[in-house]
Every structure is written in C-alpha cells, then in structure tokens.
Protein backbone atom coordinates (compact mmCIF):
# COMPACT_ATOMS: atom_id res chain seq x y z
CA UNK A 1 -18.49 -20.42 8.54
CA UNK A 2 -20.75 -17.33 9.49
CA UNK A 3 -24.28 -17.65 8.01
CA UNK A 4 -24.91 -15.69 5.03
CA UNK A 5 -28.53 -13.93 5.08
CA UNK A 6 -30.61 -11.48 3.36
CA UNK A 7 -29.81 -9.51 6.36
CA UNK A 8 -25.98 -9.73 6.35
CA UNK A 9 -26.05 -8.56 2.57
CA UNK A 10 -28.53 -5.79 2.50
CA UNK A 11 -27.65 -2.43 3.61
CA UNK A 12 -28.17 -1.39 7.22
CA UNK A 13 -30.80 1.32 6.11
CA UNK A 14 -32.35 -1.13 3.37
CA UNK A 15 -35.70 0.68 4.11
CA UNK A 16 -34.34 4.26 2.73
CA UNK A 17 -31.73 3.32 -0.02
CA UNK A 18 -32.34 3.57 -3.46
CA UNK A 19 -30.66 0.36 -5.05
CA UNK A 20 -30.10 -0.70 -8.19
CA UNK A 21 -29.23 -4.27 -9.83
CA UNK A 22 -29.72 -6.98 -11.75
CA UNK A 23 -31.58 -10.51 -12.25
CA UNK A 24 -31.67 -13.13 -14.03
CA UNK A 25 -35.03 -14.44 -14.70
CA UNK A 26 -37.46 -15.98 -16.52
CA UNK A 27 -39.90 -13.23 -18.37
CA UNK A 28 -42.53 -13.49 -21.02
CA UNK A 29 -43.00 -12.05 -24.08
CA UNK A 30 -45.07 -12.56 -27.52
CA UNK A 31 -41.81 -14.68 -28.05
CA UNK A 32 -43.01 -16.95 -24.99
CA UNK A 33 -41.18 -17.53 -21.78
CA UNK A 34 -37.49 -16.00 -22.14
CA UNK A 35 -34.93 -15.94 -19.47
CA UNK A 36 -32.52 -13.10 -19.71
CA UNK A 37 -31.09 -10.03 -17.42
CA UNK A 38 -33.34 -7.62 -15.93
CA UNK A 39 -32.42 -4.30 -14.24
CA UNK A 40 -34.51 -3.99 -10.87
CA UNK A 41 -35.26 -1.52 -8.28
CA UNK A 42 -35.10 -1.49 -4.47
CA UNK A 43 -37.41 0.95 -3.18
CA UNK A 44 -38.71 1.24 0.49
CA UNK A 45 -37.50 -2.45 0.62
CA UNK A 46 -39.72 -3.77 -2.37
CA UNK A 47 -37.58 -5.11 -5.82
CA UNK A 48 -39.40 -3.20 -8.65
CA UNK A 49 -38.11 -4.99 -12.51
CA UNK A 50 -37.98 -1.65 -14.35
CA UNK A 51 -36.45 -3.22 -17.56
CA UNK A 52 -39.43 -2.23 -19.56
CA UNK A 53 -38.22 1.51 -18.56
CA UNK A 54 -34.60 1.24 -18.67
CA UNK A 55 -33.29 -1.93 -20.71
CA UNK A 56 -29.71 -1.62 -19.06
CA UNK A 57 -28.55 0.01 -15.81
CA UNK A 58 -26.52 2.41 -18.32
CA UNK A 59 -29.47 3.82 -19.64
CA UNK A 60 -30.89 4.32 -16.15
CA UNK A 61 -27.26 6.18 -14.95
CA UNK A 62 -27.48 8.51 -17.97
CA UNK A 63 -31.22 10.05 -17.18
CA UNK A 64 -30.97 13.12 -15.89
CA UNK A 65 -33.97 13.15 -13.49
CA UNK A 66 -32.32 9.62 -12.36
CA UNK A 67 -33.10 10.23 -8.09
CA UNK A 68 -36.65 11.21 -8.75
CA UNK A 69 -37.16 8.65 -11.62
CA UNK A 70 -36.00 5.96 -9.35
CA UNK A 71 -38.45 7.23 -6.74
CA UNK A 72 -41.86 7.39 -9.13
CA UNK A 73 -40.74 5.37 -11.91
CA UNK A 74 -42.96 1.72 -11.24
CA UNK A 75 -42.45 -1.99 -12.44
CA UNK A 76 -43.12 -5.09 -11.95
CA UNK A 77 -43.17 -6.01 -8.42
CA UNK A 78 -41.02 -9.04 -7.06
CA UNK A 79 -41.73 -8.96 -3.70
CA UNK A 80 -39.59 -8.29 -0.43
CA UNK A 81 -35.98 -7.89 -1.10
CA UNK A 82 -34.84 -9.98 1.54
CA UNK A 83 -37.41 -12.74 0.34
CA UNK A 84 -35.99 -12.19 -3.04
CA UNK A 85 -32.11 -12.08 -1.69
CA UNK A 86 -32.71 -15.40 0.11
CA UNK A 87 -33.86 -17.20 -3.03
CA UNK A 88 -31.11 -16.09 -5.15
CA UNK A 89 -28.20 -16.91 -2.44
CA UNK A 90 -27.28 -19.92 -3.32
CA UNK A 91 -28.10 -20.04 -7.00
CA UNK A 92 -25.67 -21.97 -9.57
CA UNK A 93 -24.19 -20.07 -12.95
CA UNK A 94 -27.46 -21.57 -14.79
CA UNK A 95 -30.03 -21.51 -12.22
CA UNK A 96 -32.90 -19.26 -13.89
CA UNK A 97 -32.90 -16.85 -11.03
CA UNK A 98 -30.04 -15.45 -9.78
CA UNK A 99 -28.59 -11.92 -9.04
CA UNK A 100 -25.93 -10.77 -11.21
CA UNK A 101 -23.37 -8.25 -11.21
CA UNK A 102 -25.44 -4.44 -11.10
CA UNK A 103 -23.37 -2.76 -14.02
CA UNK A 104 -23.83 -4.23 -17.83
CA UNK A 105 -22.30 -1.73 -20.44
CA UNK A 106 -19.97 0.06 -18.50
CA UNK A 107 -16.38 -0.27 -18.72
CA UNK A 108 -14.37 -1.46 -16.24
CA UNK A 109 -11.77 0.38 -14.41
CA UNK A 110 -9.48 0.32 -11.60
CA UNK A 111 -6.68 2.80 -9.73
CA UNK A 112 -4.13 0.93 -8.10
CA UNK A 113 -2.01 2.12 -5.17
CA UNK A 114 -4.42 4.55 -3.85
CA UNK A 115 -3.28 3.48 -0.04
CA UNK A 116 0.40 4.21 1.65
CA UNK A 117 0.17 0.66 2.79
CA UNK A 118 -0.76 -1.23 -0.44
CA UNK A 119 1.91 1.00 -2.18
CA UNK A 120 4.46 -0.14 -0.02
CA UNK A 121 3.28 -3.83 -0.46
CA UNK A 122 3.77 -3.31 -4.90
CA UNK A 123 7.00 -1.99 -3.43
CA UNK A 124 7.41 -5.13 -1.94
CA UNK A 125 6.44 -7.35 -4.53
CA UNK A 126 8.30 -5.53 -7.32
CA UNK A 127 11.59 -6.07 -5.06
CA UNK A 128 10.69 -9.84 -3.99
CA UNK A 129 10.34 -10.26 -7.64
CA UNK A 130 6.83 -12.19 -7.34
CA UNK A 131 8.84 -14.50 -4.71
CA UNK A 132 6.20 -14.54 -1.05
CA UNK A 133 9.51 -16.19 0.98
CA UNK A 134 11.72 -13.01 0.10
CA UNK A 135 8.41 -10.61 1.02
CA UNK A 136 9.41 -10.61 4.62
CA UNK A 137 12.81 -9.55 4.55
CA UNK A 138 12.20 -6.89 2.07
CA UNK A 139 9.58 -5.22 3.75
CA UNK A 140 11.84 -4.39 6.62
CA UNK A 141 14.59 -2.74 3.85
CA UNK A 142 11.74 -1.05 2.49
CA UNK A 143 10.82 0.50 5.72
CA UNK A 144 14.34 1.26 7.32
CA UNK A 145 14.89 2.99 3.72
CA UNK A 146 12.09 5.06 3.52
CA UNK A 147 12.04 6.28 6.96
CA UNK A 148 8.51 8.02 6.46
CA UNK A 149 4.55 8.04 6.61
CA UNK A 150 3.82 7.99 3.20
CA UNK A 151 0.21 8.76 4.16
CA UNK A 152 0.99 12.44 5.20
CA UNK A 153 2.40 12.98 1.60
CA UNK A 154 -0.31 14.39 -0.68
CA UNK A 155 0.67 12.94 -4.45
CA UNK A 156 1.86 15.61 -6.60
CA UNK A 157 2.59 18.33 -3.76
CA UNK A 158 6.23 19.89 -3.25
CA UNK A 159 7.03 17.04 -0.31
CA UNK A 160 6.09 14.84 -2.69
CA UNK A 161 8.85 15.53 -5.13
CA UNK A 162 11.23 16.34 -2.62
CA UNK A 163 10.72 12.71 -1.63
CA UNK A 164 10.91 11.13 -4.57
CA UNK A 165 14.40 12.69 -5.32
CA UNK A 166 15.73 11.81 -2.34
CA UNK A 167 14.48 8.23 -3.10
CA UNK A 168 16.27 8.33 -6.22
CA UNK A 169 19.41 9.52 -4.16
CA UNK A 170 19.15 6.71 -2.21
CA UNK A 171 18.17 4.04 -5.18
CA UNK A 172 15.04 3.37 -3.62
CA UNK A 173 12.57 4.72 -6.52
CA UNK A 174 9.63 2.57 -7.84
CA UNK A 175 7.24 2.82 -10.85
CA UNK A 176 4.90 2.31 -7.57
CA UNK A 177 5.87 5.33 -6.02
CA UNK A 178 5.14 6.90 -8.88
CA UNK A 179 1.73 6.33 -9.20
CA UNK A 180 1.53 6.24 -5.11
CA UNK A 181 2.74 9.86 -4.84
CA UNK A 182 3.48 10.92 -8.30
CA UNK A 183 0.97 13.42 -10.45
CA UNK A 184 -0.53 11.13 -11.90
CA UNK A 185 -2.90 8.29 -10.31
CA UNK A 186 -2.53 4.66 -11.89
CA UNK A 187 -6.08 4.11 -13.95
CA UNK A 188 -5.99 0.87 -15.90
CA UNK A 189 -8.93 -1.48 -17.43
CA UNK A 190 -9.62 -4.49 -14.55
CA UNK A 191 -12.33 -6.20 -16.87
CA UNK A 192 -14.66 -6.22 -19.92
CA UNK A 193 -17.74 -4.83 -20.01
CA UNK A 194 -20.25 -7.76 -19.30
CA UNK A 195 -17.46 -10.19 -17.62
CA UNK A 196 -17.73 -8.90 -13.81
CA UNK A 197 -19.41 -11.63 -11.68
CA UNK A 198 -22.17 -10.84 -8.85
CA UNK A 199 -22.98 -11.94 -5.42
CA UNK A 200 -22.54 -15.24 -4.73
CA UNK A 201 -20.57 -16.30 -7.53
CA UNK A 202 -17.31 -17.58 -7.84
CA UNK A 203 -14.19 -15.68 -8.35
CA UNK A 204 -11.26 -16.94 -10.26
CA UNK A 205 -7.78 -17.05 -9.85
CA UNK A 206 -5.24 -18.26 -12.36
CA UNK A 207 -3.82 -21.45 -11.80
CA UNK A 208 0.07 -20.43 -12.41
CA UNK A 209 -0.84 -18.32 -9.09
CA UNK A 210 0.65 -18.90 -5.36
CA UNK A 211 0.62 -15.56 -4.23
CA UNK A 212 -2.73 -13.86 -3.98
CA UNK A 213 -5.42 -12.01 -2.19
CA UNK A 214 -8.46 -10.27 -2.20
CA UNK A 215 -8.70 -6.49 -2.86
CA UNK A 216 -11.99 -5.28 -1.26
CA UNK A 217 -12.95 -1.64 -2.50
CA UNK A 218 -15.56 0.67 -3.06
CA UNK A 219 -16.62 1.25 -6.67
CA UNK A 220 -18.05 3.92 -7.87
CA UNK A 221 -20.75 4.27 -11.13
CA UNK A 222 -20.21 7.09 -13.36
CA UNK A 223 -22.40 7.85 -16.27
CA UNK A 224 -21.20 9.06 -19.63
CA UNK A 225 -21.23 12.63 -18.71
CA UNK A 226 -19.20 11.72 -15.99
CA UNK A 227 -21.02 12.31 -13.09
CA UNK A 228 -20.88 10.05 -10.05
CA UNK A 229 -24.80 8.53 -9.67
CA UNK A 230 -23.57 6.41 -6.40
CA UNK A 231 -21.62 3.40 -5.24
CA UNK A 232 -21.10 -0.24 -4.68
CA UNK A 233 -18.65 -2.95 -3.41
CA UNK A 234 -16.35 -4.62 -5.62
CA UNK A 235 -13.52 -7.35 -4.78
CA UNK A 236 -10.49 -6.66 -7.58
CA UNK A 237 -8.77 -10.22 -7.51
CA UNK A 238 -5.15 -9.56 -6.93
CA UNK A 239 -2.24 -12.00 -8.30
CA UNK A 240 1.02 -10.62 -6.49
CA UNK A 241 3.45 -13.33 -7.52
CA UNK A 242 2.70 -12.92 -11.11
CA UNK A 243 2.76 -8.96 -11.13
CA UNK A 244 5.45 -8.88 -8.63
CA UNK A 245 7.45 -10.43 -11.40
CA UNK A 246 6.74 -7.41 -14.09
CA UNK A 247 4.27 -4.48 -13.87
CA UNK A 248 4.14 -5.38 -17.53
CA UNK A 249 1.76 -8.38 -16.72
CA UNK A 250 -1.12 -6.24 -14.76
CA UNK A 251 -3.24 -6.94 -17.77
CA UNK A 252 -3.01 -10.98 -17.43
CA UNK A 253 -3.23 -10.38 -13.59
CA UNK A 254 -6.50 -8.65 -13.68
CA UNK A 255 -8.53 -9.71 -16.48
CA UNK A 256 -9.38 -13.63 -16.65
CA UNK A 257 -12.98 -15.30 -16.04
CA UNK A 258 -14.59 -14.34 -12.53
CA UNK A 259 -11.52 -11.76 -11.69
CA UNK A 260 -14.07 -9.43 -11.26
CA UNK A 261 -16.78 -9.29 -8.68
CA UNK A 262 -19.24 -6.21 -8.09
CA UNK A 263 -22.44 -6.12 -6.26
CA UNK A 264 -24.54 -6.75 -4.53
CA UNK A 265 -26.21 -3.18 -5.51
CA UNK A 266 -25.38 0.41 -6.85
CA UNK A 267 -26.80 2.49 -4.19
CA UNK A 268 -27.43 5.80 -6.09
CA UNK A 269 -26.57 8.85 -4.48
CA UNK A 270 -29.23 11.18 -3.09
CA UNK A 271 -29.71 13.23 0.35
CA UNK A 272 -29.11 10.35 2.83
CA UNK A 273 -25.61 8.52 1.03
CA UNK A 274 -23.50 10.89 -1.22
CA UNK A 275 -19.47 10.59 -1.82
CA UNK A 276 -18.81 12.71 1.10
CA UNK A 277 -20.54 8.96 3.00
CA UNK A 278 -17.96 6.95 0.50
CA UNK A 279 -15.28 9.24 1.77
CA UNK A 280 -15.64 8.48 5.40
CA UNK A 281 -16.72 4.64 4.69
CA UNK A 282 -14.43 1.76 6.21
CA UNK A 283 -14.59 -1.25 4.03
CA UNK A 284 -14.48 -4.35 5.73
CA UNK A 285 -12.90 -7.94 4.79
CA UNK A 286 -13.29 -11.66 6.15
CA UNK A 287 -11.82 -14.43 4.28
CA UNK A 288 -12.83 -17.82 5.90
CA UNK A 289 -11.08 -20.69 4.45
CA UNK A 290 -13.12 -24.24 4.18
CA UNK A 291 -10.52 -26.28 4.33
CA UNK A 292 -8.24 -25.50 7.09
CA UNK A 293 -10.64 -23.38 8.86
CA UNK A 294 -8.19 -20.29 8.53
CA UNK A 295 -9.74 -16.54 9.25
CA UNK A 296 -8.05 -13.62 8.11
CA UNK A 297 -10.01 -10.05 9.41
CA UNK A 298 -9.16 -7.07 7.74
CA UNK A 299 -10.38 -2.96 7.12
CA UNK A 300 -9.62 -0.46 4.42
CA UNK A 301 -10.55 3.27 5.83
CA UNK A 302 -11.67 5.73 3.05
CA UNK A 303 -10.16 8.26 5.33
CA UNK A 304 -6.62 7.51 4.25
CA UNK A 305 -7.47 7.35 0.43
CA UNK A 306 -4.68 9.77 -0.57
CA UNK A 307 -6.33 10.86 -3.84
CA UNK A 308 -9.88 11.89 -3.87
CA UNK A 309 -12.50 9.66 -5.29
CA UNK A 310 -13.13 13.06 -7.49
CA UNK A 311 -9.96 13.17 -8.59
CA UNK A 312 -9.76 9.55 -9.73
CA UNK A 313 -12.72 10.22 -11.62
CA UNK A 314 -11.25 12.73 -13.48
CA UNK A 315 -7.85 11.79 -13.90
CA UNK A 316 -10.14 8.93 -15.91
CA UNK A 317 -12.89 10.51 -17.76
CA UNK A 318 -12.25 13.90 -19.65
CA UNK A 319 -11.83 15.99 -22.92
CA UNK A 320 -8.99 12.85 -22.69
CA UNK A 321 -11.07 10.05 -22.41
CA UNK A 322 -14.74 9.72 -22.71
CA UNK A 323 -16.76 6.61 -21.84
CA UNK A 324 -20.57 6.82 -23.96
CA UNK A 325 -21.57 4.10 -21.47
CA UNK A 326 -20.30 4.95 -18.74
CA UNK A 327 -17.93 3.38 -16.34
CA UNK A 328 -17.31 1.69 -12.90
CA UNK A 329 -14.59 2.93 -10.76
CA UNK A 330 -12.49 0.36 -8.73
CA UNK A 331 -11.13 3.12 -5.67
CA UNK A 332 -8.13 0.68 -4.53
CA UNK A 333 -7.47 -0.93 -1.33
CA UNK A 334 -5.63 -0.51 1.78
CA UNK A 335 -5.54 -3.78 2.65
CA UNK A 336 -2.76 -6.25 1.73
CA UNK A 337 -2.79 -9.08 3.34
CA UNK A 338 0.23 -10.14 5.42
CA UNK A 339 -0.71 -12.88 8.36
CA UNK A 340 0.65 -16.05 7.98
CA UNK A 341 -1.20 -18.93 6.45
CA UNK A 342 0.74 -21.86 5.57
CA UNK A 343 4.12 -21.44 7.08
CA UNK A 344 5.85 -18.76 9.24
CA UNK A 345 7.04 -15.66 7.23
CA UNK A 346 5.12 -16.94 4.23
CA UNK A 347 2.41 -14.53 4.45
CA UNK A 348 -1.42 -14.97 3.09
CA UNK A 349 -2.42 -16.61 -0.06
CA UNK A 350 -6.01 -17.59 -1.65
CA UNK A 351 -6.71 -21.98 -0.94
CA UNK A 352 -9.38 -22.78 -3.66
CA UNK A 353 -12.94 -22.87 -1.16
CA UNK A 354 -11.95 -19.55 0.67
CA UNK A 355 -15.26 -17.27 0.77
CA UNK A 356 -14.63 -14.11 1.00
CA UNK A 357 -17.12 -10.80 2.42
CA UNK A 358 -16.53 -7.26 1.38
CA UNK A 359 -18.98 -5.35 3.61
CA UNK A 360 -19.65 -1.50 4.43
CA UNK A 361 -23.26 -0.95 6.45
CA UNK A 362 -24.20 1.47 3.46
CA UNK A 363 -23.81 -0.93 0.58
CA UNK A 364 -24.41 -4.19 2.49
CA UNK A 365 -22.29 -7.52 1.36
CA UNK A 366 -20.72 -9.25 -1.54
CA UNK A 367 -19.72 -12.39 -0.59
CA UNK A 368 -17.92 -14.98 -3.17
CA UNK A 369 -15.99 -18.55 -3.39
CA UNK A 370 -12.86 -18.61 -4.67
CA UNK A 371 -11.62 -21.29 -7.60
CA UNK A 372 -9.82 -21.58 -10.41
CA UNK A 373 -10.71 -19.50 -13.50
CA UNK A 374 -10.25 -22.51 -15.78
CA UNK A 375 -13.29 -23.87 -13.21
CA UNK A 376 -15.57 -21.16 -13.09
CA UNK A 377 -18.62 -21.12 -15.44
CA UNK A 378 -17.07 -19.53 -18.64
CA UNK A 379 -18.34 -16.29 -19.63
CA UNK A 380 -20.04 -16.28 -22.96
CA UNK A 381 -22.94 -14.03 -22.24
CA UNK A 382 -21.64 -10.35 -23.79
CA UNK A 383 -22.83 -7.64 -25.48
CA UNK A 384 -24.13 -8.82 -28.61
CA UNK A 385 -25.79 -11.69 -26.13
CA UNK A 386 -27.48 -9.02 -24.48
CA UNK A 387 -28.76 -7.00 -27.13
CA UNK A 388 -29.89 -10.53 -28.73
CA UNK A 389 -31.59 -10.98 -25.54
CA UNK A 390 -33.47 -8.04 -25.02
CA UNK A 391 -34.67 -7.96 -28.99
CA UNK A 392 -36.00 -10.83 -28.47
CA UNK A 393 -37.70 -10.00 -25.28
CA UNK A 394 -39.61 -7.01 -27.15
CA UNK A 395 -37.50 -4.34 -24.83
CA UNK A 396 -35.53 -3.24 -27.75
C-alpha cells in the first residue's frame, strides 16, 4: 500500500490555493463544549474555522465578494494544514475530529456518460444485461457495429443525428447514446444533501452487487445563482451489474449510505485555478486491493469531456430548475474499468478493503475504503441535525 500523507492529499500549490472544507470538532459555547461541523479556510497553508462568518459552506458560495472575502475574512486559527491533515487521516466515523465532506446544503448531482468510452461501457452493460461474463464478447459487437470514434462527434450536432439514424438502421440504438450524443446531457440526483462522505471514510457498495467500480471525477460547486465558485474531487460509486439490468434502477444504484464521496477541498476559483484549469485537468485513479494485493491504474482526461462543464451546468440549473442552496456537479468519468481481476475475461470488480485515490495536482487527494453500505457508519446527521447543531452552538 502507498503511504497516505498530508502531502499526497494537499494540492501541489497548497501555498496559493484558496480551499474550503469542513471539520468536525469540538467547540465551545455558553452551551459548554459542543462538537459539531465547522466550515474552515486554507489560506497561505494555515486552516482558518470561519463558521462564526459563514455557518455553512452554502452561505460562503452565495457571497458575492466570495475571492476577496476568503482572502481578508479571519477565524480561528488551527494551525498548519498538513499538521491538521495528518491528525484527521485516520479518524473513525465518531472520532471528535475528523474532516468531512466540503459541501453541506447543496444538492447533489451527477451527468452520466459524459466520455465516448464510459458510453460505450453503459452500452455494454445495458446489452450484457448486468451479466460481467457476457461484457467481453459484447464489447467487440459493440465496436465492429459502430465502426466510429464517438469522441469526434459533438452531442447534438448534424453528425450526431446522422449517426444515430444510422444506428437505428442498423438496431444498434441505446437510451445511452442518447444521452452520450443526443441534445440533451443525462443530469440525475447521485445523493442527498448531507449524505456525501469525506476523505478517509468509507464508501459503500450494496451487497446484492458483483459488478462494480469506482467513478473518479471532478465536481464542480455552484451557488444558487448558478455560478461556478470552483472545484473538487468526487468518487460516484458505480454498480454496473445492477444498472446494467435496467436504467430504471440508477436511483438504487447511486444513492445508499457512503455512495458518495467528495473532498478533500473546494478549491474556489480565482486568477491562478479557473474552469478553463478543470478543462485541461487529467484525473487520476489507483485502486489497491488489501487482500490480494491487486493494482488497477487508471486516467480520465478533461480534454475529451464531450460536453462542456458550462454546458452541464446549465443543462442543470435554469429558469427550469433552480437550486436556493446551491449544488455540486458530478462531471462523469472516462474511466471504466476493464482489467481482469478474478478470472480471465471477467473484468474488474470492487473486493470489500480496496482503497481507492482520486487525485489531480490542483485539488490534491481523496482517498477512501471500500465496504458494504449495510457496514458503514449509518448516516443520521442531516439537515435538521445541523441546524440543531449550530443553534445550539450560538452560530444561528
């Protein structure tokens, strides 16, 4: 296993990034000693707790001055973020300081098949029906049918449709495709508001699952006017058996306890890391399995995104759909999986143990263990939790 440090977690530039997150610790108050979230600060490498300023990191996205509050506004100092990082590594669900997911109110979303490769693997799995044995033999119809790079087709253009009807033609059409080079981009809800897990956690996985990966992507925050603020890395558990058997069960694929994982900050966007930096990111993935040792090495490019993360964000928020909260953005993946794990042509699929780094130099590491979601801590710390929380702190 490679050693996980402060340093491996941070962002390269740690000294000039503006980040944003959240702790769990132990505060007073009139009330006495109270343990409860806190939004925090990285500035020129120090952790500032600016909860008494902002009681929720969807308060802080919405101010308008947000760059050059984040630059003046001052806290409570913690100390040395890689002093602080180090403490909270190995922290349990109930330890009284740990880092936790950096969004709290927003909602959770997600695009899917955002990539020409990870369309052609829901392709895959739609026609396999769920079944990872049949995965092999239908990937090479797939490709012998198709006969193109779908990554030179811009969704929605002329050669788009032209495509698709000659996939009809040919039988070969997919609600996949649709989304993949269709009009309209797949946006659907990955998790509750609350429910996403941070660094170091566990994620889960259900247990009817034996066909699964990882989905490392970038995610982006977006405040309630809709405006980008910056970005962080998020890990959108995938359960391919399960929705390879009907689109119809996304929803039970994507939202169960720990399915979620964001972190380890929201590096707000200023004059050194904007979205034209998320748009020429590579997002990197290692999966290291602790009980057989296995090592699976992979990279998403934002380069061959073939919608615009601006585009995304509009085809969610809008005169259609507003968000008073704001939102994160799940961008979608490139990267699905394939090398062989447990038998020849059987592909890859999650053991319980695995630990598994998402990583870009900009936005550091989020590194988690995978179990079972019936194993995980249960989540029972929401909204009304929260604003319980923070009354009784004296920040509401």
């Amino acid at each position: 296993m490679k050693a996980i440090s402060a340093a491996s977690i941070l962002p390269h530039d740690v000294g000039q990034a503006l980040l944003v997150g959240r702790l769990w610790r132990k505060v007073g108050s009139s009330a006495g000693d109270l343990a409860g979230p806190c939004v925090v600060l990285v500035r020129n490498g120090e952790v500032l707790d600016i909860t008494a300023s902002v009681p929720t990191t969807s308060d802080l996205f919405d101010r308008q001055d947000l760059v050059a509050f984040a630059r003046t506004v001052s806290g409570e100092s913690l100390g040395p973020v890689d002093k602080l990082i180090e403490a909270t590594l190995h922290a349990g669900p109930t330890d009284e300081l740990r880092l936790l997911a950096p969004n709290d109110l927003q909602a959770i979303k997600a695009c899917g098949v955002t990539f020409a490769v990870s369309l052609i693997e829901r392709v895959i799995e739609e026609q396999a029906g769920g079944d990872p044995a049949k995965a092999q033999e239908v990937r090479a119809t797939i490709a012998a049918t198709i006969g193109t790079d779908l990554s030179k087709i811009k969704p929605g253009s002329e050669a788009a449709m032209k495509l698709k009807a000659e996939l009809e033609r040919r039988g070969a059409w997919s609600q996949y495709m649709e989304v993949g080079i269709g009009p309209d981009a797949e946006v659907f809800s990955k998790s509750q508001p609350m429910s996403a897990v941070g660094p170091g956690a566990d994620v889960g996985l259900l247990a009817a699952s034996h066909w699964n990966n990882p989905e490392p992507e970038i995610v982006l925050a977006v405040n309630s006017r809709g405006e980008i603020v910056g970005a962080t890395l998020g890990n959108d558990v995938n359960l391919r058996d399960i929705e390879g058997r009907s689109a119809l069960l996304l929803g039970k694929c994507k939202d169960n306890n720990a399915s979620c994982a964001i972190g380890p900050f929201v590096r707000l966007f200023d004059e050194a890391f904007d979205l034209d930096t998320v748009r020429r990111t590579s997002v990197g993935l290692r999966v290291e399995g602790t009980d057989d040792g296995f090592v699976l090495e992979g990279v998403s490019h934002m380069s061959e995104i073939s919608r615009d993360p601006q585009d995304l964000v509009a085809q969610t928020w809008g005169r259609h759909h507003q968000y008073p909260d704001g939102f994160m953005l799940f961008l979608g993946t490139m990267f699905s999986p394939i090398k062989d794990r447990d038998a020849p042509g059987g592909g890859f699929t999650h053991h319980l143990g695995d630990v598994v780094t998402i990583s870009t130099p900009e936005l550091g590491a989020l590194v988690n263990t995978v179990r079972l979601s019936t194993e995980v801590a249960p989540w029972t710390f929401g909204v009304r939790a929260l604003y319980r929380n923070l009354a009784q702190r004296e920040l509401i």
